[in-house]
Protein backbone atom coordinates (compact mmCIF):
# COMPACT_ATOMS: atom_id res chain seq x y z
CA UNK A 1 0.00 0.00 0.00
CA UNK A 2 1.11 3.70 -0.33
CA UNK A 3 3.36 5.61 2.09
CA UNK A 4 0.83 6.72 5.11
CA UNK A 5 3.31 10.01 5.06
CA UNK A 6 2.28 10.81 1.00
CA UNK A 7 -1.44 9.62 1.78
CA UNK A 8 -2.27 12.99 3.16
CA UNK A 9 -5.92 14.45 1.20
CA UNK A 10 -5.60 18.25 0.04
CA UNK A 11 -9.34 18.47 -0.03
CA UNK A 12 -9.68 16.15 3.01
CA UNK A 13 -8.23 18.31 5.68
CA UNK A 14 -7.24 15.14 8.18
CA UNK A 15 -8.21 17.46 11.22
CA UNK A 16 -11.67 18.00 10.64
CA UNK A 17 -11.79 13.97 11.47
CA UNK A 18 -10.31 14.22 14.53
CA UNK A 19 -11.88 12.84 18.57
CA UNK A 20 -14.31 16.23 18.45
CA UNK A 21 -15.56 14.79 15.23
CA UNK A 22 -16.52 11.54 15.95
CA UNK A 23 -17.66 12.15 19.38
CA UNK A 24 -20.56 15.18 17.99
CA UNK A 25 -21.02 14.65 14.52
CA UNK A 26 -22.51 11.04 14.04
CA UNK A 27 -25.12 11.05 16.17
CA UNK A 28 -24.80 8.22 18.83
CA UNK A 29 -20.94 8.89 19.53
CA UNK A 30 -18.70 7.13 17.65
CA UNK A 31 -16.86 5.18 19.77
CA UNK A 32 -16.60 1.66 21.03
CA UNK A 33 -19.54 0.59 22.41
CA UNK A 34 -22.17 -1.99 22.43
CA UNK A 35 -24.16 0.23 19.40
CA UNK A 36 -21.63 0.52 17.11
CA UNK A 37 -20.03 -3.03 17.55
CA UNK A 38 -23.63 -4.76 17.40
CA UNK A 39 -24.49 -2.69 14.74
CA UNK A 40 -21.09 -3.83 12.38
CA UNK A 41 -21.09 -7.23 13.79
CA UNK A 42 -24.89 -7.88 11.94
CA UNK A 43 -23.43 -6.39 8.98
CA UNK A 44 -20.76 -8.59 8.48
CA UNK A 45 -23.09 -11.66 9.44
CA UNK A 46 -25.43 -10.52 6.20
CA UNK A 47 -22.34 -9.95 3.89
CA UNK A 48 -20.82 -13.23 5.48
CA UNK A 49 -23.60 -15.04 4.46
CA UNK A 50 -24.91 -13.48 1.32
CA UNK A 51 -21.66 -12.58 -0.27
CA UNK A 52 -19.10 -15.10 1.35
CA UNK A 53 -16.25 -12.88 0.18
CA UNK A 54 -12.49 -14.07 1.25
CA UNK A 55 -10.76 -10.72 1.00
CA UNK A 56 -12.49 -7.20 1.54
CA UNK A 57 -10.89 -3.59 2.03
CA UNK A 58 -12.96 -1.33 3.82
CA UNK A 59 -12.21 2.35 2.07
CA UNK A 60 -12.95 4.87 5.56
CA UNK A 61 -12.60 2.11 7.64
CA UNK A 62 -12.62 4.71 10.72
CA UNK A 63 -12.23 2.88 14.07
CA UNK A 64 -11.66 -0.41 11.78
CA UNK A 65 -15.06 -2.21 13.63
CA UNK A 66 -16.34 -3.32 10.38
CA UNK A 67 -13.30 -4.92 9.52
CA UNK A 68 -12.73 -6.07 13.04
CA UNK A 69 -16.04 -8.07 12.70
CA UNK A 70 -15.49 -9.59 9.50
CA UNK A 71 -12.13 -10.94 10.41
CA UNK A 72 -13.45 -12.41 13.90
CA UNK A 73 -15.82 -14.21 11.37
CA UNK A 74 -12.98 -15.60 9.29
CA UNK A 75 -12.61 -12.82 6.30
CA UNK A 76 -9.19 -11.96 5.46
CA UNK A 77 -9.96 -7.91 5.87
CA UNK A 78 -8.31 -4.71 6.12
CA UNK A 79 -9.09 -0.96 6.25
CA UNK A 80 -7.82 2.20 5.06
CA UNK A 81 -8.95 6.02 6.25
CA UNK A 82 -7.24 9.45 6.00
CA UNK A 83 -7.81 10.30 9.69
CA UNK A 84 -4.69 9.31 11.97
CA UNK A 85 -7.00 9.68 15.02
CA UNK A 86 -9.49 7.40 13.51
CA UNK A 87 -6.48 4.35 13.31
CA UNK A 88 -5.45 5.03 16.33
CA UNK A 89 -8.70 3.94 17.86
CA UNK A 90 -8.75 0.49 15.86
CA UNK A 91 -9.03 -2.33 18.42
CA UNK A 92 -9.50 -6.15 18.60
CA UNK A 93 -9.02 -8.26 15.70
CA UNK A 94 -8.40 -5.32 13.48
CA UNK A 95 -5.44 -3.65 15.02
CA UNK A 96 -1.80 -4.03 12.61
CA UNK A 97 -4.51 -4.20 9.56
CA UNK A 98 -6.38 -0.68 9.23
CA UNK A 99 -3.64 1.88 8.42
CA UNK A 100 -3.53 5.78 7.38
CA UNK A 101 -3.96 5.70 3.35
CA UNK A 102 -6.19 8.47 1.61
CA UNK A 103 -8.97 6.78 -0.53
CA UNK A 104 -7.90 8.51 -4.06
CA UNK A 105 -4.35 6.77 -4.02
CA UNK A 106 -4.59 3.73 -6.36
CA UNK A 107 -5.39 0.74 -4.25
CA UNK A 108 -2.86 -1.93 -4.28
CA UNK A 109 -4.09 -5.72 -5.02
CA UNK A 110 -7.66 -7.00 -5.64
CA UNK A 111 -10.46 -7.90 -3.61
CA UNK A 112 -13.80 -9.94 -3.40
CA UNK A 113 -15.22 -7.07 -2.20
CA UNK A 114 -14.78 -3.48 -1.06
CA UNK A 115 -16.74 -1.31 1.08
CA UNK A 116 -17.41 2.32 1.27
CA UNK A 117 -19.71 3.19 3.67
CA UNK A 118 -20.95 6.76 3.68
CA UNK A 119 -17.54 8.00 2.99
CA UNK A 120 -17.58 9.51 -0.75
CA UNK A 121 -20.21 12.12 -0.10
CA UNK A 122 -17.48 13.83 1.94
CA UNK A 123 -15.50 14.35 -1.46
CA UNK A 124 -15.94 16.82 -3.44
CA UNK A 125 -17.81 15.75 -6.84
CA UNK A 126 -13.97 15.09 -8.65
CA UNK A 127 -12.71 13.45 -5.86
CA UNK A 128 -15.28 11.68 -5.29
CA UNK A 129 -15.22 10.27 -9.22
CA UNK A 130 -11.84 9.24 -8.27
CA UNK A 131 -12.40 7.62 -5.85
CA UNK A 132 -15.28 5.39 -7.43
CA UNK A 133 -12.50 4.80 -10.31
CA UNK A 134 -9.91 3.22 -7.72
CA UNK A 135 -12.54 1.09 -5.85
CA UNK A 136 -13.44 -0.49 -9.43
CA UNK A 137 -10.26 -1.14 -10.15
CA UNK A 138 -9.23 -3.06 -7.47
CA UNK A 139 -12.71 -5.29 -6.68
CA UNK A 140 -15.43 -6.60 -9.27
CA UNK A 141 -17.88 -6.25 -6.71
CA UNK A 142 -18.31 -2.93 -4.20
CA UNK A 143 -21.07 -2.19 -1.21
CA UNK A 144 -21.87 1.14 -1.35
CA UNK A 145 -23.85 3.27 0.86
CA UNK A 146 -23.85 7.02 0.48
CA UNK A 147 -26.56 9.39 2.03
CA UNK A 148 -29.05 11.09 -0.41
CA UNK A 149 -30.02 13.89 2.04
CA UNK A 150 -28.24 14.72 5.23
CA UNK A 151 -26.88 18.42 3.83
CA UNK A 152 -26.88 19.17 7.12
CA UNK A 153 -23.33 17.44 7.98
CA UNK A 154 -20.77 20.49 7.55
CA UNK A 155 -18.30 18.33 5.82
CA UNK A 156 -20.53 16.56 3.72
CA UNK A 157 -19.77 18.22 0.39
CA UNK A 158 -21.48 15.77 -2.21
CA UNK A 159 -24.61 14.49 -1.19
CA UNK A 160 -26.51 13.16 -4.19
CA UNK A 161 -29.67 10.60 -4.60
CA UNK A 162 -28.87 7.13 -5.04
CA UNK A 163 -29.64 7.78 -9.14
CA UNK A 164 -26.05 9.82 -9.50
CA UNK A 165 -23.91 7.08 -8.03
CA UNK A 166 -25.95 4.39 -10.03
CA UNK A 167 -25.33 6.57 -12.98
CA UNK A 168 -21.39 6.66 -12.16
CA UNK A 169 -20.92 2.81 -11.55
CA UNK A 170 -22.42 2.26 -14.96
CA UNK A 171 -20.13 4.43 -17.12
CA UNK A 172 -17.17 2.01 -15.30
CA UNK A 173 -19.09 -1.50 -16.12
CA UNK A 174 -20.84 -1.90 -12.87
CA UNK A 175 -24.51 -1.88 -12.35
CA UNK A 176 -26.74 -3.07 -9.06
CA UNK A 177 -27.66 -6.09 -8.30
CA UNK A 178 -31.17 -6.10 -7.87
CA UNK A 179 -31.18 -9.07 -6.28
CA UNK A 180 -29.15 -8.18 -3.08
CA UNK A 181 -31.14 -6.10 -0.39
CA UNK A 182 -28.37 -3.88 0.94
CA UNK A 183 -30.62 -2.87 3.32
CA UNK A 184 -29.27 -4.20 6.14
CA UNK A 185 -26.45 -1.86 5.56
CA UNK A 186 -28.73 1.51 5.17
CA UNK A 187 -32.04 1.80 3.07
CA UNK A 188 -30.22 3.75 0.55
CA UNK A 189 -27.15 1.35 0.34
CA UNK A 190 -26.20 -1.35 -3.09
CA UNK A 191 -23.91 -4.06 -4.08
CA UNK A 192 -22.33 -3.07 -7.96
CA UNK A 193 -21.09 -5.28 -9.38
CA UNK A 194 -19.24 -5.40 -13.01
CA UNK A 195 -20.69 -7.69 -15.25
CA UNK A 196 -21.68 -7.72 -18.89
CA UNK A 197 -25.12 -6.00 -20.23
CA UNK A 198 -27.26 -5.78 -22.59
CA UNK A 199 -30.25 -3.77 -23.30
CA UNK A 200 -32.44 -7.17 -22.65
CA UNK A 201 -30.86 -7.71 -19.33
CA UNK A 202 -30.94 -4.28 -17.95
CA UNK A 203 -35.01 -4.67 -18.94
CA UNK A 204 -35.42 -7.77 -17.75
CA UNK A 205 -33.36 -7.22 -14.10
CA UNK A 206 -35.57 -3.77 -14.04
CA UNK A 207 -38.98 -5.36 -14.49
CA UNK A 208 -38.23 -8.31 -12.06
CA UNK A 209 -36.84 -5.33 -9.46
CA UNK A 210 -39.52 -3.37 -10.24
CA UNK A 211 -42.39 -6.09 -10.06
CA UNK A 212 -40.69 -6.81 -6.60
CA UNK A 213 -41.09 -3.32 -5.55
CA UNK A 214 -45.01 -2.91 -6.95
CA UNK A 215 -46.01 -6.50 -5.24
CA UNK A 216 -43.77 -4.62 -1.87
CA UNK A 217 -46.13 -1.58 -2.01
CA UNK A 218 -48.94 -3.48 -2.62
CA UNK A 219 -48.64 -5.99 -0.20
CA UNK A 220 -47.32 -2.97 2.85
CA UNK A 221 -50.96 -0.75 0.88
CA UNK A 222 -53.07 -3.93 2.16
CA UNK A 223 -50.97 -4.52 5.50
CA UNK A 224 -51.78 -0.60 5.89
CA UNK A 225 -55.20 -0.93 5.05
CA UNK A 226 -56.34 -4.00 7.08
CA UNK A 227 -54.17 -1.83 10.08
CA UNK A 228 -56.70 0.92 9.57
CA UNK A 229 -59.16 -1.25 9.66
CA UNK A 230 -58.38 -2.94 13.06
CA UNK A 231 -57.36 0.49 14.06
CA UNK A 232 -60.59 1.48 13.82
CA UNK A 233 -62.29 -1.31 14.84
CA UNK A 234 -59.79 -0.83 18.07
CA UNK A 235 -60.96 2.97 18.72
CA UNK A 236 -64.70 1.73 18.39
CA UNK A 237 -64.28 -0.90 21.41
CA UNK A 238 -61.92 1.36 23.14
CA UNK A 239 -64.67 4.10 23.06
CA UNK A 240 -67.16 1.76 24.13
CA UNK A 241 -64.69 1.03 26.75
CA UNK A 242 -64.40 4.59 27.72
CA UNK A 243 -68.46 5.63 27.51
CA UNK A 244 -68.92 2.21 29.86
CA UNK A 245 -66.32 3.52 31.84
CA UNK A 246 -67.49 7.17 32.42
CA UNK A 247 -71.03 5.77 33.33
CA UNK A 248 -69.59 2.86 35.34
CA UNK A 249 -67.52 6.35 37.21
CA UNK A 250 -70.98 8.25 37.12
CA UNK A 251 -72.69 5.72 38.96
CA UNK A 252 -69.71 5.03 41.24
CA UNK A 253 -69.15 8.82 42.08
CA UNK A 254 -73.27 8.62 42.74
CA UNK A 255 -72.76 5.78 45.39
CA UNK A 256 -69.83 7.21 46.38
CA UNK A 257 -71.76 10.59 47.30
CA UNK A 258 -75.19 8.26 49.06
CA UNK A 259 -72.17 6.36 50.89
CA UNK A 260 -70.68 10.11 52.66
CA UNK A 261 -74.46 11.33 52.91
CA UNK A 262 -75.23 8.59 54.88
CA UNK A 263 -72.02 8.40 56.86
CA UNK A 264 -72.78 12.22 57.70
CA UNK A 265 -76.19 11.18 58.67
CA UNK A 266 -74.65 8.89 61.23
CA UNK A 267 -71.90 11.22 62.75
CA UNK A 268 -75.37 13.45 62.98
CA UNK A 269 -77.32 11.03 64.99
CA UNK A 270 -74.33 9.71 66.81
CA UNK A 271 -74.08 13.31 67.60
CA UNK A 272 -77.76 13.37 68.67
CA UNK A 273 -77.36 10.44 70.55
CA UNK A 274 -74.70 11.40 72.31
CA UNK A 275 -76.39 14.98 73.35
CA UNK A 276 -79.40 12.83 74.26
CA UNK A 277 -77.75 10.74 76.73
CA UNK A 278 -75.88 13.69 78.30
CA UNK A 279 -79.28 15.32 78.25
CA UNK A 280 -80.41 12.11 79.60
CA UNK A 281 -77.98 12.13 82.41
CA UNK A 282 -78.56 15.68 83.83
CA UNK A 283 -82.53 15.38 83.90
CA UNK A 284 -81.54 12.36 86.13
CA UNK A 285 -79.52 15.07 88.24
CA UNK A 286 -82.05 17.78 88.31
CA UNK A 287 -84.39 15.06 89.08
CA UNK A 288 -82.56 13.78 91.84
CA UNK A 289 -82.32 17.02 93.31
CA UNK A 290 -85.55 18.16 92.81
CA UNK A 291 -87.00 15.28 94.77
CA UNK A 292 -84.27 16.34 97.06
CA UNK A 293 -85.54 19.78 97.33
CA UNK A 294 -89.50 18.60 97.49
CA UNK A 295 -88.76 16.91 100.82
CA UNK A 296 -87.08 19.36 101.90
CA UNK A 297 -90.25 21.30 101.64
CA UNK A 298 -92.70 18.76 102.28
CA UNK A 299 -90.76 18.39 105.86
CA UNK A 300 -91.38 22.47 106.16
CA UNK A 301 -94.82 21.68 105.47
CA UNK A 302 -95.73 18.86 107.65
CA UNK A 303 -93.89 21.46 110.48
CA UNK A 304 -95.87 23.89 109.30
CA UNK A 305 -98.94 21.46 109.64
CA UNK A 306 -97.60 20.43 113.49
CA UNK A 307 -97.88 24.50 113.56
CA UNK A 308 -101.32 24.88 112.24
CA UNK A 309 -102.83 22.15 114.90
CA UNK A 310 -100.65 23.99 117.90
CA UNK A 311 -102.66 26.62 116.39
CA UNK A 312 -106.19 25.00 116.14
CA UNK A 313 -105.81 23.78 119.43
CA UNK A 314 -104.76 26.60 121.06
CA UNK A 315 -107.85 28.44 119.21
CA UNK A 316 -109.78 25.71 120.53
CA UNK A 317 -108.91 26.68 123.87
CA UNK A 318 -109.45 29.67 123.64
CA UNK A 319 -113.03 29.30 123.35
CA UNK A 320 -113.11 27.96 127.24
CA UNK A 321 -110.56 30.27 128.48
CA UNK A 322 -110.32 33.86 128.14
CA UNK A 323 -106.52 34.84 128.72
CA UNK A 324 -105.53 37.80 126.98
CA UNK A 325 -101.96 36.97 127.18
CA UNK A 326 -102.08 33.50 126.09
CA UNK A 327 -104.73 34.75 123.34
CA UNK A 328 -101.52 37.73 122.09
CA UNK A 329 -98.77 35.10 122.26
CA UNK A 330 -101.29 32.65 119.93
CA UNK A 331 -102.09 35.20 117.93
CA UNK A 332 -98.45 35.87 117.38
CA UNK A 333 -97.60 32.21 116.95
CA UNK A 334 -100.43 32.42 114.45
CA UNK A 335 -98.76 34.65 112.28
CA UNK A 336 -95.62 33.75 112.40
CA UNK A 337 -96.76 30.27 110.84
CA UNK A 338 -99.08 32.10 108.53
CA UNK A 339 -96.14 33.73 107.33
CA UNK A 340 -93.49 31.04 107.19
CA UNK A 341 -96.53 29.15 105.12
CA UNK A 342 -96.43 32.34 102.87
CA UNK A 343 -92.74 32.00 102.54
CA UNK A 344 -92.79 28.47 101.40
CA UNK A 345 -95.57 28.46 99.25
CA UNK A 346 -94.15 31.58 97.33
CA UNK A 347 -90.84 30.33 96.38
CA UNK A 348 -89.22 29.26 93.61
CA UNK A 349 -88.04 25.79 95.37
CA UNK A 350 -91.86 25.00 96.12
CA UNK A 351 -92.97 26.10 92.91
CA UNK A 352 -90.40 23.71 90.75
CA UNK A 353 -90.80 21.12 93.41
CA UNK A 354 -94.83 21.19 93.18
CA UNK A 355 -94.47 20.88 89.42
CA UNK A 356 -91.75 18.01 89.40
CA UNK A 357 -93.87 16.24 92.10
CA UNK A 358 -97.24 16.52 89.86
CA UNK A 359 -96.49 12.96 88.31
CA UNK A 360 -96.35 11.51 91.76
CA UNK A 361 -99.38 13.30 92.91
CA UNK A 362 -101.36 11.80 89.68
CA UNK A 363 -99.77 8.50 90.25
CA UNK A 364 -100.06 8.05 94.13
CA UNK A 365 -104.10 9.98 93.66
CA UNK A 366 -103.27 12.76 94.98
């Protein structure tokens, strides 16, 4: 292979690759992980067993993990890619066989097969014709993938549909083969391979591709269809689903609300109850002390009473005897019972006592 020192790409400026690059610029990180090594390691199982190449060169071989997976799965393979940081990160299997070399040097030897993946839109559109020139000289067949529409990339300077690379391959012999989904690779990827044409072969490859393709679109139009279909069969139930549900809630939230109503209700005659009984308990206590208070009074008024015969009988005397000091001191007597009957009779005790008592009266016939 060429000199890594006289590999160095004038339009290529070996910098712009560098660990900033690779770590912001491809979207997941380029780097080795579990993506990017699962990711290559399918890759070379499909080319493994679709192609069953012996040799391959990987032109851009970057971190060398495609070539790293092909030779852990028996492929004699190698890479080449202008960046020096890029083949300094080649590990496993791959190290001592990726190595510095810029892509529009003439490739050295032959191989089964080479790869190029997404590495020539980053040429500009002469460089990039170059570089499709070496690849066909060194390898009959070549798996190329090349984006058709991230312009985005700052050093993607080439970006072209799928058409223009086609277009290329066939002025140097090669053409796709139709029969080889790439896709595995990227939807936008093909095997080109040289081979000899003719008008009634490129017809005849295009109609079977192209029958393939209808009977594709067809077949996904149907699958799409019959998805709609059950789709909206699906939202039909599901809003069934969703009305039972909302009047299953309704009536729920309605129990719900009779359920607290009537849980108030009982916290409100607990409540009741419980005012009752204290209630309860202190007409007990003003009962107890009213009948306390009545015979209080009733032993007032049976004294009174004893007063009221001294009385009588003293009256009763009087009507033999004729003692007007006896008769004064009677007569005093007299009213000082009248008055202590007065007294008793007019107060609030008798009055509350008389009325608490009237049960007992009308019970005991009094």
């Amino acid at each position: 292979m060429s000199d890594p020192e006289a590999s160095v790409d004038n339009n290529v400026d070996d910098s712009g690759y560098d660990q900033n690059y690779y770590a912001h610029h491809l979207g997941i990180p380029y780097e080795r992980n579990d993506h990017w090594l699962n990711f290559f390691g399918k890759v070379a199982d499909r080319i493994v067993a679709t192609l069953n190449p012996r040799t391959v060169l990987d032109v851009g071989c970057a971190f060398g993990f495609l070539v790293e997976a092909l030779r852990d799965r028996g492929v004699d393979a190698i890479g080449t890619d202008v960046s020096e940081y890029a083949i300094s990160q080649v590990g496993g299997s791959a190290v001592g066989h990726c190595s510095v070399v810029s892509g529009l040097e003439p490739i050295e030897g032959r191989f089964d097969l080479i790869t190029c993946v997404e590495v020539i839109e980053h040429l500009d559109a002469d460089d990039g014709r170059t570089l499709l020139a070496n690849m066909v000289a060194a390898s009959d067949r070549i798996l190329l993938s090349s984006t058709p529409h991230d312009y985005a990339e700052p050093t993607h300077l080439n970006v072209r549909p799928v058409e223009y690379w086609a277009e290329l391959m066939a002025e140097h012999g090669m053409f796709r083969n139709v029969d080889h989904d790439a896709s595995y690779l990227t939807s936008w990827a093909g095997l080109f391979e040289s081979k000899p044409v003719t008008l009634t072969s490129l017809a005849r490859d295009f109609e079977r591709s192209e029958f393939r393709h209808r009977a594709e679109v067809v077949e996904l139009r149907r699958a799409s269809f019959e998805q709609h279909i059950r789709e909206g069969a699906l939202n039909d139930e599901l809003e069934v689903v969703r009305q039972s549900t909302e009047q299953t809630d309704a009536e729920a939230q309605a129990q719900q609300e009779e359920l607290d109503a009537a849980n108030q209700r009982i916290v409100e005659l607990e409540a009741q109850v419980l005012m009752a009984r204290d209630a309860a308990i202190g007409a007990d206590v003003g009962r107890g002390q009213a009948l306390a208070e009545s015979e209080r009074l009733r032993g007032e008024l049976m004294a009174a009473l004893a007063h009221q015969e001294h009385w009588d009988q003293l009256v009763e005397g009087l009507e033999h005897r004729v003692d007007v000091q006896q008769t004064n001191e009677v007569i005093a007597e007299l009213e000082r019972t009248k008055n202590r009957l007065d007294a008793v009779e007019s107060s609030t005790t008798w009055k509350v006592g008389y009325q608490v008592m009237a049960p007992y009266r009308r019970v005991r016939g009094r």
